[in-house]
PDB file of N, CA and C in Angstrom:
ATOM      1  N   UNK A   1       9.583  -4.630   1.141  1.00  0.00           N
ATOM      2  CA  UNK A   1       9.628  -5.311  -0.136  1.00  0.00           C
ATOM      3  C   UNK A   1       8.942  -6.674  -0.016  1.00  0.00           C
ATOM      4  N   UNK A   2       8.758  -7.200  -1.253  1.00  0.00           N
ATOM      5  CA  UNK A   2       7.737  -8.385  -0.867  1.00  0.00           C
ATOM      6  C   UNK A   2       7.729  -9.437  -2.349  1.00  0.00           C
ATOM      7  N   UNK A   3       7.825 -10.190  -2.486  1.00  0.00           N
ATOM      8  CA  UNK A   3       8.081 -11.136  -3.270  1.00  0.00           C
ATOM      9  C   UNK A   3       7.010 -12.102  -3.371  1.00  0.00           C
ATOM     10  N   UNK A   4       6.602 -12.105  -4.708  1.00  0.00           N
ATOM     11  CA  UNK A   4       4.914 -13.494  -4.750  1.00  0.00           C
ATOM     12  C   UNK A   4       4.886 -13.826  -6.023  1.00  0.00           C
ATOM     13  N   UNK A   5       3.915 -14.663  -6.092  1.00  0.00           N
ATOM     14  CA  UNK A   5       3.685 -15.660  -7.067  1.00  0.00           C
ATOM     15  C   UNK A   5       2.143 -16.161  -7.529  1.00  0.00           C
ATOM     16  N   UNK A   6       1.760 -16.054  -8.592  1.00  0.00           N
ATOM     17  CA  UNK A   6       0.392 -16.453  -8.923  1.00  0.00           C
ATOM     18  C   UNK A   6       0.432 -17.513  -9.378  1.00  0.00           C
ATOM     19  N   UNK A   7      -0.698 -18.487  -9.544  1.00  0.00           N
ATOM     20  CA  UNK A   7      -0.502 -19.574 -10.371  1.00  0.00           C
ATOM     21  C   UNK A   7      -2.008 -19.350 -10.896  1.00  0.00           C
ATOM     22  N   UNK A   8      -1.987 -20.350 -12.121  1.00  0.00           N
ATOM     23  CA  UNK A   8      -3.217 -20.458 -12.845  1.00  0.00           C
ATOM     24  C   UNK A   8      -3.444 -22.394 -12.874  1.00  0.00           C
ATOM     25  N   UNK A   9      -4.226 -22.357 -13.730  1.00  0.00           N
ATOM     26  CA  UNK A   9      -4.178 -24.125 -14.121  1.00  0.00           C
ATOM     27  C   UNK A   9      -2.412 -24.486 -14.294  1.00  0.00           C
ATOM     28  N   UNK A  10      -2.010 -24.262 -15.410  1.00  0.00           N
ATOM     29  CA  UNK A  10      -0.432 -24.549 -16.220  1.00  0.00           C
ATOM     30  C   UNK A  10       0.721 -23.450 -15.717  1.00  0.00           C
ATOM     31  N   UNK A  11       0.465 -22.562 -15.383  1.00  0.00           N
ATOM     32  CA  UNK A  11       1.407 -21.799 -15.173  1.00  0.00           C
ATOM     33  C   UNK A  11       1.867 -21.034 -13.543  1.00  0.00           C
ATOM     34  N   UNK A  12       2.956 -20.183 -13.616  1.00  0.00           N
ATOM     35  CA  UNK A  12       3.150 -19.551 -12.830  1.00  0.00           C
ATOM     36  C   UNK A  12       3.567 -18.188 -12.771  1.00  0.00           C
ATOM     37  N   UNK A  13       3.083 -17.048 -12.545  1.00  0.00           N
ATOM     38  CA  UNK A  13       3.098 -15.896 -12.485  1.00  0.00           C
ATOM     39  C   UNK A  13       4.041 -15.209 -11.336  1.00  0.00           C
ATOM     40  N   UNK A  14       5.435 -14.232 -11.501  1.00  0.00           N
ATOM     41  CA  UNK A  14       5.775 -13.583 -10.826  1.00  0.00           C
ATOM     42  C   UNK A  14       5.621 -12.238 -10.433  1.00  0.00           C
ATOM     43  N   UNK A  15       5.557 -11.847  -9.220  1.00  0.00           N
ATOM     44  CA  UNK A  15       5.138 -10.361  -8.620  1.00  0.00           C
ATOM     45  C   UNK A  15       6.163 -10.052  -7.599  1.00  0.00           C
ATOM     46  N   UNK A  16       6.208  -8.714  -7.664  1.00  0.00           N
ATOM     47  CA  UNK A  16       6.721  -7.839  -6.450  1.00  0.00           C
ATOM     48  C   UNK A  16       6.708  -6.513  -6.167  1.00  0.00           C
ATOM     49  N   UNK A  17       7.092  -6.056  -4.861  1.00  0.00           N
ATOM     50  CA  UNK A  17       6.986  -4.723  -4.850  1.00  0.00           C
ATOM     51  C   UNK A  17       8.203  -4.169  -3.989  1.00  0.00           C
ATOM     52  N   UNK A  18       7.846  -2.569  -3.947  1.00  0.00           N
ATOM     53  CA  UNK A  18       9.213  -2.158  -3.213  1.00  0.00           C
ATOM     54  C   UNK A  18       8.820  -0.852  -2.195  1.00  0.00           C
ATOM     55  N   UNK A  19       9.129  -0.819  -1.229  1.00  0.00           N
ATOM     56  CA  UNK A  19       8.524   0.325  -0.694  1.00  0.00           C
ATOM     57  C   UNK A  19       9.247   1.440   0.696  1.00  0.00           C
ATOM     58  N   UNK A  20       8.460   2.078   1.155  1.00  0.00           N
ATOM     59  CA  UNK A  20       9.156   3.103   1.983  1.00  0.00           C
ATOM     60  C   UNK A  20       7.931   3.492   2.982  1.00  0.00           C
ATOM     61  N   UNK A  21       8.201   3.029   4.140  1.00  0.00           N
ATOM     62  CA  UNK A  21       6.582   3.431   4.743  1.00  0.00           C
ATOM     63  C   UNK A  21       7.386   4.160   6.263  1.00  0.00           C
ATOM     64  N   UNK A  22       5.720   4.787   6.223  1.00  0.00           N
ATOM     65  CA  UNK A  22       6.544   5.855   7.274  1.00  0.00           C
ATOM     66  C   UNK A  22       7.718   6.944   7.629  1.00  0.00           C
ATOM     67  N   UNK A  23       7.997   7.543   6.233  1.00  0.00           N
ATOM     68  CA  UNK A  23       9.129   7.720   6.003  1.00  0.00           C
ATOM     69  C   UNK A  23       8.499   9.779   7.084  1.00  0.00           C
ATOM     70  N   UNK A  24       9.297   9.987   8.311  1.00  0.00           N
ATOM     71  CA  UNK A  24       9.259  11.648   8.422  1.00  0.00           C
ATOM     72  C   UNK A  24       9.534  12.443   7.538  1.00  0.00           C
ATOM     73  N   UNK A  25       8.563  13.596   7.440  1.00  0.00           N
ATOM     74  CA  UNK A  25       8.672  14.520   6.278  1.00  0.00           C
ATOM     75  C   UNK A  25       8.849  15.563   7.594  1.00  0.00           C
ATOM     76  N   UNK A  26       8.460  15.548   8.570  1.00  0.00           N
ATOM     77  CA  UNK A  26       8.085  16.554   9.782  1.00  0.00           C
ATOM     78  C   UNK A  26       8.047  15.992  10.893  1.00  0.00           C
ATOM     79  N   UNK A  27       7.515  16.849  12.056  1.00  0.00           N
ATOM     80  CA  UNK A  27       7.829  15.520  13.434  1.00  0.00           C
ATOM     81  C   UNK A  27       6.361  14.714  13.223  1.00  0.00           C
ATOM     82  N   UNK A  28       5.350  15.662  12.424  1.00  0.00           N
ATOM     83  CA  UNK A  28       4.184  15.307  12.858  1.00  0.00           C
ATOM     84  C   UNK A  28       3.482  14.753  11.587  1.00  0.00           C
ATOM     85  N   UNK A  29       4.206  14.274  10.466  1.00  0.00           N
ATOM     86  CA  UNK A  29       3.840  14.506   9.315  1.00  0.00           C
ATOM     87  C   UNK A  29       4.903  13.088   8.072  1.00  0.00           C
ATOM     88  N   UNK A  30       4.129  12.099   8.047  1.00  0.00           N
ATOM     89  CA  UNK A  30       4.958  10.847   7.383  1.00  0.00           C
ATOM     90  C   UNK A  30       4.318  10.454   6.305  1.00  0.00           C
ATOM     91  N   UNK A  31       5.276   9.612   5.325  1.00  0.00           N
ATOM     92  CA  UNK A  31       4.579   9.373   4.015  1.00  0.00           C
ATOM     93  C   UNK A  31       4.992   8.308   3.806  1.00  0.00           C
ATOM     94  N   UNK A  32       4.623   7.435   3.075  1.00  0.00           N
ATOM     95  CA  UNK A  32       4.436   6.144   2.818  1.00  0.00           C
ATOM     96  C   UNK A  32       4.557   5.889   1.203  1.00  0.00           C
ATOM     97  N   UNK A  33       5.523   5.580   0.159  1.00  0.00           N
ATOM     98  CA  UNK A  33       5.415   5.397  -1.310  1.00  0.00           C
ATOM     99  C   UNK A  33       5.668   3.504  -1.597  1.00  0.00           C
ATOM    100  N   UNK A  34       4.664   2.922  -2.260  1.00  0.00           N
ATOM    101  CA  UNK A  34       5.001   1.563  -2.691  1.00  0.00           C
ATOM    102  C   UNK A  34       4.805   1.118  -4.131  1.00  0.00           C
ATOM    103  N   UNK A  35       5.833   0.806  -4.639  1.00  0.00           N
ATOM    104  CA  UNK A  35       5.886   0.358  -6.342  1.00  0.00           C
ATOM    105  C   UNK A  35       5.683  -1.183  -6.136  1.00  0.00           C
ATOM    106  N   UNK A  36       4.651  -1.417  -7.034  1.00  0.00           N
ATOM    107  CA  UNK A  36       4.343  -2.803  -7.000  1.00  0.00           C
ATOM    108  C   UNK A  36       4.422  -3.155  -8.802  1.00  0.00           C
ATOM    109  N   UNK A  37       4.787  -4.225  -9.061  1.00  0.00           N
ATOM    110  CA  UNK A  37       5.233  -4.570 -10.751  1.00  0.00           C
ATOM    111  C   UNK A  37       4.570  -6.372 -10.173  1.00  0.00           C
ATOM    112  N   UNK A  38       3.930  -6.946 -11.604  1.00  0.00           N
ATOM    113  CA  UNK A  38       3.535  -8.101 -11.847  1.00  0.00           C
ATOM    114  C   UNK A  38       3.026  -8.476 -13.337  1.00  0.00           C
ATOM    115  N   UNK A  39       3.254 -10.080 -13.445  1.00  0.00           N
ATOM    116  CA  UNK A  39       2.957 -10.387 -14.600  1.00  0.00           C
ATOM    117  C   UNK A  39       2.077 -11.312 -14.186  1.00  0.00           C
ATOM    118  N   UNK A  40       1.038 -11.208 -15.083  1.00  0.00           N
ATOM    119  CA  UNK A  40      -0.662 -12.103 -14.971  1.00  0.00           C
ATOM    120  C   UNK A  40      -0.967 -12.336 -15.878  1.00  0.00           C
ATOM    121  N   UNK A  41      -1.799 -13.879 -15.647  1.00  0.00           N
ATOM    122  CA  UNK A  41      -2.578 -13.907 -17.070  1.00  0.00           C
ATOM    123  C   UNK A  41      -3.115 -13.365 -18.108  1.00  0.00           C
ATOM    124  N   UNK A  42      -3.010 -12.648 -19.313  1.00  0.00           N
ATOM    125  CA  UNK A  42      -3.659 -12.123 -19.577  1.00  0.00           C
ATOM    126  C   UNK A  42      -5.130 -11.379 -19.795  1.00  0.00           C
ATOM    127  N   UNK A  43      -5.659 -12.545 -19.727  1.00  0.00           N
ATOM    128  CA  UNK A  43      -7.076 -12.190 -19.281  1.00  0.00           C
ATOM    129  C   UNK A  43      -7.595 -12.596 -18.005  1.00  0.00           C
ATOM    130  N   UNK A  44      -6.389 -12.817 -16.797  1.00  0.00           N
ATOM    131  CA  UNK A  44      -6.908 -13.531 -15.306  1.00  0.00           C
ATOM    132  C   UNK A  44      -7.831 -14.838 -15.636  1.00  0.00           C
ATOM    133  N   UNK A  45      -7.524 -14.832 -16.409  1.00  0.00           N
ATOM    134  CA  UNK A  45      -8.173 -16.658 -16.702  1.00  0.00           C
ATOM    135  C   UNK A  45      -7.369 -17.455 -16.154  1.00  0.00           C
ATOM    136  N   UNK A  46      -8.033 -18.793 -15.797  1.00  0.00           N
ATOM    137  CA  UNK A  46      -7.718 -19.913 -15.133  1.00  0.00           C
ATOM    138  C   UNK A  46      -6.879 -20.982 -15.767  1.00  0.00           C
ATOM    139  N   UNK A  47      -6.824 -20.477 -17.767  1.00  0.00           N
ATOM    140  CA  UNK A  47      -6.035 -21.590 -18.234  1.00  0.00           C
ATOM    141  C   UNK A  47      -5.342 -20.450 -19.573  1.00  0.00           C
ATOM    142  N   UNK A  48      -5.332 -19.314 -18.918  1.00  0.00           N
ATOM    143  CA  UNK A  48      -4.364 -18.577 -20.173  1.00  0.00           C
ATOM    144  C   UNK A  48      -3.049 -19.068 -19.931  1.00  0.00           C
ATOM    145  N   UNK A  49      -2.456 -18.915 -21.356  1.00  0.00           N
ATOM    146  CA  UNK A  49      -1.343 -19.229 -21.256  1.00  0.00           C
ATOM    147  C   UNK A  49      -0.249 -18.038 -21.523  1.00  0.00           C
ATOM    148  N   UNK A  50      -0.945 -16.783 -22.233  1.00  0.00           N
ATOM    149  CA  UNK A  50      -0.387 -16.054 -22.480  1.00  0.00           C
ATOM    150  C   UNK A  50      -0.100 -14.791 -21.306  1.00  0.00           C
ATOM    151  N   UNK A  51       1.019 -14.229 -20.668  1.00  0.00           N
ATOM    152  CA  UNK A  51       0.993 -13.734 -19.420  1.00  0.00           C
ATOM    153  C   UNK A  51       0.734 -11.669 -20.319  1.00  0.00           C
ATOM    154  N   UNK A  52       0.844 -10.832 -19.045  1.00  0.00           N
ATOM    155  CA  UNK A  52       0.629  -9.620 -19.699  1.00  0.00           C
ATOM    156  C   UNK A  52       1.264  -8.908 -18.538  1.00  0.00           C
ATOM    157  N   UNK A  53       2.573  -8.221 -18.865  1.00  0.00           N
ATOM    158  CA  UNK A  53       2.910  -7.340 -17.253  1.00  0.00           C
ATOM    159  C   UNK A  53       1.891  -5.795 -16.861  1.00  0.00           C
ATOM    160  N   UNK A  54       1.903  -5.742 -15.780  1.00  0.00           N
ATOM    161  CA  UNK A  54       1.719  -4.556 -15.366  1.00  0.00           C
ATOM    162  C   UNK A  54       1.875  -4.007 -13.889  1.00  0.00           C
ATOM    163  N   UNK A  55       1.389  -2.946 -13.182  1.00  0.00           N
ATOM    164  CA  UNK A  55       1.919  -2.335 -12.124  1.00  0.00           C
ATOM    165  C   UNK A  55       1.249  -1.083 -11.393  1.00  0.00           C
ATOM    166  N   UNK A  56       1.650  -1.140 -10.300  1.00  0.00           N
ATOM    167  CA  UNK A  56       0.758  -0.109  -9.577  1.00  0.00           C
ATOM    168  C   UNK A  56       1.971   0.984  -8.253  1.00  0.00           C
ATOM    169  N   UNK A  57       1.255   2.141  -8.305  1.00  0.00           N
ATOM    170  CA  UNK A  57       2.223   2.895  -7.214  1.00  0.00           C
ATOM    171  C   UNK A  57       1.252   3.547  -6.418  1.00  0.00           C
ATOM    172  N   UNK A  58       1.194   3.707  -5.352  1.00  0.00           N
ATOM    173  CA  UNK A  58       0.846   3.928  -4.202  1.00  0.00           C
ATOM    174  C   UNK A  58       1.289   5.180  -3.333  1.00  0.00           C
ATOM    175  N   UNK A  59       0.910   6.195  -2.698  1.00  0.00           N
ATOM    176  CA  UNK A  59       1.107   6.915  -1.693  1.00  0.00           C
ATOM    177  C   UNK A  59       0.448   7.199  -0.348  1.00  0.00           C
ATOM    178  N   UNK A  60       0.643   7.565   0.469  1.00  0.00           N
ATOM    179  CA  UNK A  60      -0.367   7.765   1.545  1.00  0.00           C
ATOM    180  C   UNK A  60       0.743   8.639   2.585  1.00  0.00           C
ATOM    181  N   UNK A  61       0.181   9.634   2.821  1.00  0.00           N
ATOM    182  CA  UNK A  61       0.290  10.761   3.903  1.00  0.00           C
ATOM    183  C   UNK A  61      -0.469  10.943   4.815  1.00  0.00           C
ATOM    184  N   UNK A  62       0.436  10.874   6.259  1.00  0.00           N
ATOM    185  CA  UNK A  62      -0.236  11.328   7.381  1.00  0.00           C
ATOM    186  C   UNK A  62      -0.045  11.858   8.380  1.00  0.00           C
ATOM    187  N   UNK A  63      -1.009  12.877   8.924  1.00  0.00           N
ATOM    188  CA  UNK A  63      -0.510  13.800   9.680  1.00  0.00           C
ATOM    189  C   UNK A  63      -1.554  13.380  11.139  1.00  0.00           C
ATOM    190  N   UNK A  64      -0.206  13.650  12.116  1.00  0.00           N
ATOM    191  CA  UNK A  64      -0.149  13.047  13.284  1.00  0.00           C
ATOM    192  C   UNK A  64      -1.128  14.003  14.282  1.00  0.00           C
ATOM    193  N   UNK A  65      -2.051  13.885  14.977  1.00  0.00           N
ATOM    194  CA  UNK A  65      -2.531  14.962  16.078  1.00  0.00           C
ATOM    195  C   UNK A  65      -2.060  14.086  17.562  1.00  0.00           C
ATOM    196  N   UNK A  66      -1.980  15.041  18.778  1.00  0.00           N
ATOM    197  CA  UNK A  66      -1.568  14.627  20.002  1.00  0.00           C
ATOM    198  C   UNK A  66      -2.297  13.947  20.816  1.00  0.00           C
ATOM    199  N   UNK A  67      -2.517  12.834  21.553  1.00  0.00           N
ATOM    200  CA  UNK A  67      -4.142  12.406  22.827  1.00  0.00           C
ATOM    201  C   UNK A  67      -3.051  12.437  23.683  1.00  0.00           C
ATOM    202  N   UNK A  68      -2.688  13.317  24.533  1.00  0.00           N
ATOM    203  CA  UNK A  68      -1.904  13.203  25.588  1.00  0.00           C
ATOM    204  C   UNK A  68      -2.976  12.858  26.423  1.00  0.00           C
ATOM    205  N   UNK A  69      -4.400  13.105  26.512  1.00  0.00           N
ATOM    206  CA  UNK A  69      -5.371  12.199  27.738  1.00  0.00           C
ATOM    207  C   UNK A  69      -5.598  10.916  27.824  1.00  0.00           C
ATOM    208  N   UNK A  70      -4.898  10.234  27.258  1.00  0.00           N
ATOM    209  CA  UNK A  70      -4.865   9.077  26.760  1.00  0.00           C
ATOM    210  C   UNK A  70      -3.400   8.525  26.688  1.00  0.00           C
ATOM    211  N   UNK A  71      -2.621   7.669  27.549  1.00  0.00           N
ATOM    212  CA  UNK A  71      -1.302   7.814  27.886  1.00  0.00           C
ATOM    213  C   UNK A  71      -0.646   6.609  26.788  1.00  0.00           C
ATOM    214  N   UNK A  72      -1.551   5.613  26.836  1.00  0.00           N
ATOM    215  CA  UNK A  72      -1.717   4.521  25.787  1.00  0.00           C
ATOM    216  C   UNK A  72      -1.285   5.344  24.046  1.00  0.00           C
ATOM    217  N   UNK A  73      -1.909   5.904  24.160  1.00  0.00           N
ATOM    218  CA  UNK A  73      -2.262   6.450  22.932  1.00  0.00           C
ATOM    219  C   UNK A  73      -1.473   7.487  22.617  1.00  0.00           C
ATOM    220  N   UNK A  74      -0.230   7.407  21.784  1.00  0.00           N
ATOM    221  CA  UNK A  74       0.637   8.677  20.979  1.00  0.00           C
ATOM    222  C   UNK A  74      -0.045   9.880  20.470  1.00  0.00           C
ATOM    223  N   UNK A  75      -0.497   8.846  19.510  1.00  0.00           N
ATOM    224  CA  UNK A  75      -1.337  10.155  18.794  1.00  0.00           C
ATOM    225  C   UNK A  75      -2.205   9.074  17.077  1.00  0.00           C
ATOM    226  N   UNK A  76      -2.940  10.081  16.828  1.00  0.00           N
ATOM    227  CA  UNK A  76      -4.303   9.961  15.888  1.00  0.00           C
ATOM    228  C   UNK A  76      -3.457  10.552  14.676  1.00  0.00           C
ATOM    229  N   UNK A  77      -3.992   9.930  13.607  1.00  0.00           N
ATOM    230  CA  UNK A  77      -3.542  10.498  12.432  1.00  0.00           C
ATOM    231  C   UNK A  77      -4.686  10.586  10.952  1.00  0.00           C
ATOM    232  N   UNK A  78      -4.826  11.414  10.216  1.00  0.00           N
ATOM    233  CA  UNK A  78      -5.336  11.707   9.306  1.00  0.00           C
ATOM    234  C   UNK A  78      -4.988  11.367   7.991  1.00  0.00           C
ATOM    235  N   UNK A  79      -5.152  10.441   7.311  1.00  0.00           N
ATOM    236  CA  UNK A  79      -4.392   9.877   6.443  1.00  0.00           C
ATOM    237  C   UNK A  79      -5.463  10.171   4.944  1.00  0.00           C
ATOM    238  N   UNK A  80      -4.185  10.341   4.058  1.00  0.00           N
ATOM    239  CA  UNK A  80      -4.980  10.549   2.716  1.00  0.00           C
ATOM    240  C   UNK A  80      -4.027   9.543   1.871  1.00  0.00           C
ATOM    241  N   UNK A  81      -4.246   8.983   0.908  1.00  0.00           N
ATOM    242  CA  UNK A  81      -3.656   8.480  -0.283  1.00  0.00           C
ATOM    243  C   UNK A  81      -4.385   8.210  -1.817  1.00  0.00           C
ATOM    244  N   UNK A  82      -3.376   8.115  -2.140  1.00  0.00           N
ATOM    245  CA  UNK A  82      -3.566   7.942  -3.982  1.00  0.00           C
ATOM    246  C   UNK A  82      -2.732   6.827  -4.505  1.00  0.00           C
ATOM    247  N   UNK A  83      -3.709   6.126  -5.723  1.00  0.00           N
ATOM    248  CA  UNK A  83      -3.360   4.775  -5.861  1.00  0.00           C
ATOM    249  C   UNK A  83      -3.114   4.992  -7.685  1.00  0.00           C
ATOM    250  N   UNK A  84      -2.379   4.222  -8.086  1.00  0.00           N
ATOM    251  CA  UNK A  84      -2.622   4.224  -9.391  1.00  0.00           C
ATOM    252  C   UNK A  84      -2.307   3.179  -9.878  1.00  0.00           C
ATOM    253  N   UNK A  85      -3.054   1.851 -10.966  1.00  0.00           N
ATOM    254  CA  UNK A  85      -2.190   0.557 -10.910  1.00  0.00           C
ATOM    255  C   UNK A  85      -3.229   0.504 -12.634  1.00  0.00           C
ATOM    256  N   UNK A  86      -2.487  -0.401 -13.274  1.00  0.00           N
ATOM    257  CA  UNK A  86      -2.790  -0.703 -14.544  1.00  0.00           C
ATOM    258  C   UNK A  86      -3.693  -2.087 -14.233  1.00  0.00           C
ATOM    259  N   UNK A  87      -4.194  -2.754 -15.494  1.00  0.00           N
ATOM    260  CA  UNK A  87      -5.239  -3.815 -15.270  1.00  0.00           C
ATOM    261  C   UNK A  87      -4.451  -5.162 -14.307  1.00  0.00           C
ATOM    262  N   UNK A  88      -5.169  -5.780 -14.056  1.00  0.00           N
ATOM    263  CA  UNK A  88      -5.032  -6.593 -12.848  1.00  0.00           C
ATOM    264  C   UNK A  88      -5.082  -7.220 -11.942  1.00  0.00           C
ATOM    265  N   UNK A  89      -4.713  -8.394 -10.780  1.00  0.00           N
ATOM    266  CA  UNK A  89      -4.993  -8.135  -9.639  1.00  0.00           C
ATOM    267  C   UNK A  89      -4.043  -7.709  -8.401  1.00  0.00           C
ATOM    268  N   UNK A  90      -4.027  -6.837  -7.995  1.00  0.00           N
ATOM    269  CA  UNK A  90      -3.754  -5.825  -6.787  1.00  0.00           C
ATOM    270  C   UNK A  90      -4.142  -6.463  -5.534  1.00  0.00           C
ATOM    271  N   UNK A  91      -3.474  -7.098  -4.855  1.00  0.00           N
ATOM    272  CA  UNK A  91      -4.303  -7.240  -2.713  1.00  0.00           C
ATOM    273  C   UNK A  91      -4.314  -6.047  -2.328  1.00  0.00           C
ATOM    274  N   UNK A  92      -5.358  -5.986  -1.721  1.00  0.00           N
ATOM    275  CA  UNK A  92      -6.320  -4.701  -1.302  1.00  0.00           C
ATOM    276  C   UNK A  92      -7.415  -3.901  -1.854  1.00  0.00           C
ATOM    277  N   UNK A  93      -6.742  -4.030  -3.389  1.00  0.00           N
ATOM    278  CA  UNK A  93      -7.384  -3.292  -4.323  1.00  0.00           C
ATOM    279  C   UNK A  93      -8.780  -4.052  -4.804  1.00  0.00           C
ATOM    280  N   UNK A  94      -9.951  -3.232  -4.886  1.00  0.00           N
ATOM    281  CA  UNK A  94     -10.687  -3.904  -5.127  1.00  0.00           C
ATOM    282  C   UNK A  94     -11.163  -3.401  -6.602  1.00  0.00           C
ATOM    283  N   UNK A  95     -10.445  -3.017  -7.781  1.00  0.00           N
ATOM    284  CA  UNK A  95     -10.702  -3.294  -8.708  1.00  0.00           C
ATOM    285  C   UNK A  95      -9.847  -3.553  -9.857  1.00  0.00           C
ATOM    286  N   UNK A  96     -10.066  -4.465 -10.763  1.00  0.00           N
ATOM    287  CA  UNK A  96      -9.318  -5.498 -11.704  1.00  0.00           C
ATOM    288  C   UNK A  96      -9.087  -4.860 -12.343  1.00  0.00           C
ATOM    289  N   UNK A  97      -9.665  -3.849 -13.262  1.00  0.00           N
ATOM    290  CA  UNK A  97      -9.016  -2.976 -14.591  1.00  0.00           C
ATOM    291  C   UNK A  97      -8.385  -2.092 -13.956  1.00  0.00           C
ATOM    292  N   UNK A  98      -7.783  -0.880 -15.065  1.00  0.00           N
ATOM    293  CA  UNK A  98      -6.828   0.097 -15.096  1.00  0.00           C
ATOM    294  C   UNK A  98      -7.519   1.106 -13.301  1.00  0.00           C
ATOM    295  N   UNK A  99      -6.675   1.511 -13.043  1.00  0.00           N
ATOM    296  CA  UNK A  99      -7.598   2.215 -12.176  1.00  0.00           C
ATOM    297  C   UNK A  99      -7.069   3.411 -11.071  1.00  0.00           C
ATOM    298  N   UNK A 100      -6.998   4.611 -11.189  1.00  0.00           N
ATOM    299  CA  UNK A 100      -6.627   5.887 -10.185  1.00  0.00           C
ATOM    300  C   UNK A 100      -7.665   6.231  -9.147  1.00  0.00           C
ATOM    301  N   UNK A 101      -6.984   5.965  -8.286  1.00  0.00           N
ATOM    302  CA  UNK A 101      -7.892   6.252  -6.795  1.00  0.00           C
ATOM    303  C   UNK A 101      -7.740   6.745  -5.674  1.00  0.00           C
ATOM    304  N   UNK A 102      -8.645   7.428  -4.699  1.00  0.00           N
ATOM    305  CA  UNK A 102      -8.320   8.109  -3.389  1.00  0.00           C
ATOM    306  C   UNK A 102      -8.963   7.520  -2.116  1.00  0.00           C
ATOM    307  N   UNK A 103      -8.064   7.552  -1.369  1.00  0.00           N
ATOM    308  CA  UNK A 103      -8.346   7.286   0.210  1.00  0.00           C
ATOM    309  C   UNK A 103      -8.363   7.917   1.560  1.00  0.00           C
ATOM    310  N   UNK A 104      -9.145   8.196   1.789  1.00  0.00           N
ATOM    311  CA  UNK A 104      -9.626   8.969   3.109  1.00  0.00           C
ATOM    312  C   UNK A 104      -9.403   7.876   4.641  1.00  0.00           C
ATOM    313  N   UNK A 105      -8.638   8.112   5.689  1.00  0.00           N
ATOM    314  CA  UNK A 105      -9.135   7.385   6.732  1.00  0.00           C
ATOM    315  C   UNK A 105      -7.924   8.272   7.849  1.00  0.00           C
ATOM    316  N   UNK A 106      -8.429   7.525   9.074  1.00  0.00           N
ATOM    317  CA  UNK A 106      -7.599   7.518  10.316  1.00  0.00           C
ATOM    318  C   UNK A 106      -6.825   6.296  10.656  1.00  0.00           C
ATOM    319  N   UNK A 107      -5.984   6.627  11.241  1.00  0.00           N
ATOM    320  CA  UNK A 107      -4.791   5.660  12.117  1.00  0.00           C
ATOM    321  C   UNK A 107      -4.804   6.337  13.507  1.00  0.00           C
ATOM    322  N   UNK A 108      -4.785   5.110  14.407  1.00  0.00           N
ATOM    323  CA  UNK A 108      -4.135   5.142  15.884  1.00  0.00           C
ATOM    324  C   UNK A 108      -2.936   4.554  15.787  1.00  0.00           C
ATOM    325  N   UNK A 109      -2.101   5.407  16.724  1.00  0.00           N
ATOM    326  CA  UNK A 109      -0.748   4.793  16.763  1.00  0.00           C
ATOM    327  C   UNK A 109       0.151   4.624  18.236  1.00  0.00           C
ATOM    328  N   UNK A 110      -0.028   3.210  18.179  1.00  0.00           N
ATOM    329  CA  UNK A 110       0.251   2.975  20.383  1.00  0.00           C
ATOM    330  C   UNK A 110       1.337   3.622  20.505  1.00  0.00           C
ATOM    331  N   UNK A 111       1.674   3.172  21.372  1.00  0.00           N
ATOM    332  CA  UNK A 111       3.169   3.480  21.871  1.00  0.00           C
ATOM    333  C   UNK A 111       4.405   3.233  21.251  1.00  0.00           C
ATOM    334  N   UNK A 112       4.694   2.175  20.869  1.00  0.00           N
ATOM    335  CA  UNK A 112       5.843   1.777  19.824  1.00  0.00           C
ATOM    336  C   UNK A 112       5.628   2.419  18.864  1.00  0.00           C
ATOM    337  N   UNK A 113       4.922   2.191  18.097  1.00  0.00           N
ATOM    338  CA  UNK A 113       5.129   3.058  16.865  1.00  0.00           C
ATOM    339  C   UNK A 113       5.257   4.419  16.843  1.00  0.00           C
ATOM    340  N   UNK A 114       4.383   5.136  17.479  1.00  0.00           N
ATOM    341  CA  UNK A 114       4.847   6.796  17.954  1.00  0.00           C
ATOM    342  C   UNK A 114       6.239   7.073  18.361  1.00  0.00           C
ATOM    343  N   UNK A 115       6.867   6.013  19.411  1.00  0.00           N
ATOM    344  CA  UNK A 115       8.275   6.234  19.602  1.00  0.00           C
ATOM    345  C   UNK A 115       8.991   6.402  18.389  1.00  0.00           C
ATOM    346  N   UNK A 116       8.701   5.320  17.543  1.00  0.00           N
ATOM    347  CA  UNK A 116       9.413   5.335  16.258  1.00  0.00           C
ATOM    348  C   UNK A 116       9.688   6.326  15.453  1.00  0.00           C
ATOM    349  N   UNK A 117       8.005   7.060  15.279  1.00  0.00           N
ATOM    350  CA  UNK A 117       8.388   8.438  14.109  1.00  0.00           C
ATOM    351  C   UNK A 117       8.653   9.778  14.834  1.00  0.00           C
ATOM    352  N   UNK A 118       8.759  10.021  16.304  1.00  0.00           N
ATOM    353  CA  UNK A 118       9.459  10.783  17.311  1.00  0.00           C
ATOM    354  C   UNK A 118       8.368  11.722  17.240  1.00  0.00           C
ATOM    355  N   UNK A 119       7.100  10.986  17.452  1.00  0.00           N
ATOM    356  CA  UNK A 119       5.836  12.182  17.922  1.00  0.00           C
ATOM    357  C   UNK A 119       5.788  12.342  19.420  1.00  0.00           C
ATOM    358  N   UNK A 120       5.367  13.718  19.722  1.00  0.00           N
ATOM    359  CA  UNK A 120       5.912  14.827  21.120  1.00  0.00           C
ATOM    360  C   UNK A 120       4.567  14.450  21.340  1.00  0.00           C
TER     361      UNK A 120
END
C-alpha cells in the first residue's frame, strides 16, 4: 500500500493505492493485483484549481522456470500483465489519458525471493 500527494501552484492533491504482489497461485506460478485511486488537477495544470478523481488497476502474472546451473539463481520468470487506469498521472505509466495496456517481460529471482514463493 502506498500513500502520496501531488501538489500544483495552490493546491494539494491526494493519492493511493492497495495491493497484493506475489501472491502463489501454484508452486511455479504468482500474481500480482494493484488498485491505485487519485485526485488531480483537472486538466494537470500547474494552477487548476478544480481537482478531477480517477484510477487505475493493474495485474501481472508469472510463471517461474528452474536454472538449477546456476546456484545463485532460483529461477527465471515470464511475466505478462494488463493495466487499465482512467486519465491522469500514473508512475510508471507512460501515458496521461484514459488508457488499457499490455506487458510482456522477464524477471530473475535470487535467492531470497525464490525462497519466499517456495520455487523447487
Amino acid at each position: 500500500s502506498y500513500f502520496r500527494q501531488y501538489q500544483n501552484k495552490n493546491h494539494t492533491f491526494l493519492a493511493g493505492g492497495l495491493g497484493i504482489k506475489d501472491y502463489p497461485l501454484t508452486n511455479r506460478f504468482v500474481s500480482s493485483v494493484d488498485i491505485h485511486l487519485w485526485k488531480q488537477p483537472d486538466k494537470l495544470g500547474f494552477t487548476d484549481d478544480k481537482a478531477k478523481f480517477g484510477g487505475g488497476i493493474e495485474w501481472v502474472g508469472k510463471y517461474f522456470f528452474n536454472t538449477r546451473e546456476k546456484p545463485r539463481r532460483k529461477g527465471i520468470s515470464l511475466d505478462f500483465g494488463l493495466t487499465y487506469k482512467t486519465a491522469g498521472f500514473l508512475p510508471e505509466e507512460i501515458r496521461m489519458q484514459k488508457h488499457f495496456g499490455m506487458r510482456l517481460g522477464t524477471s530473475i529471482a535470487l535467492d531470497e525471493s525464490a525462497k519466499k514463493r517456495n520455487i523447487h
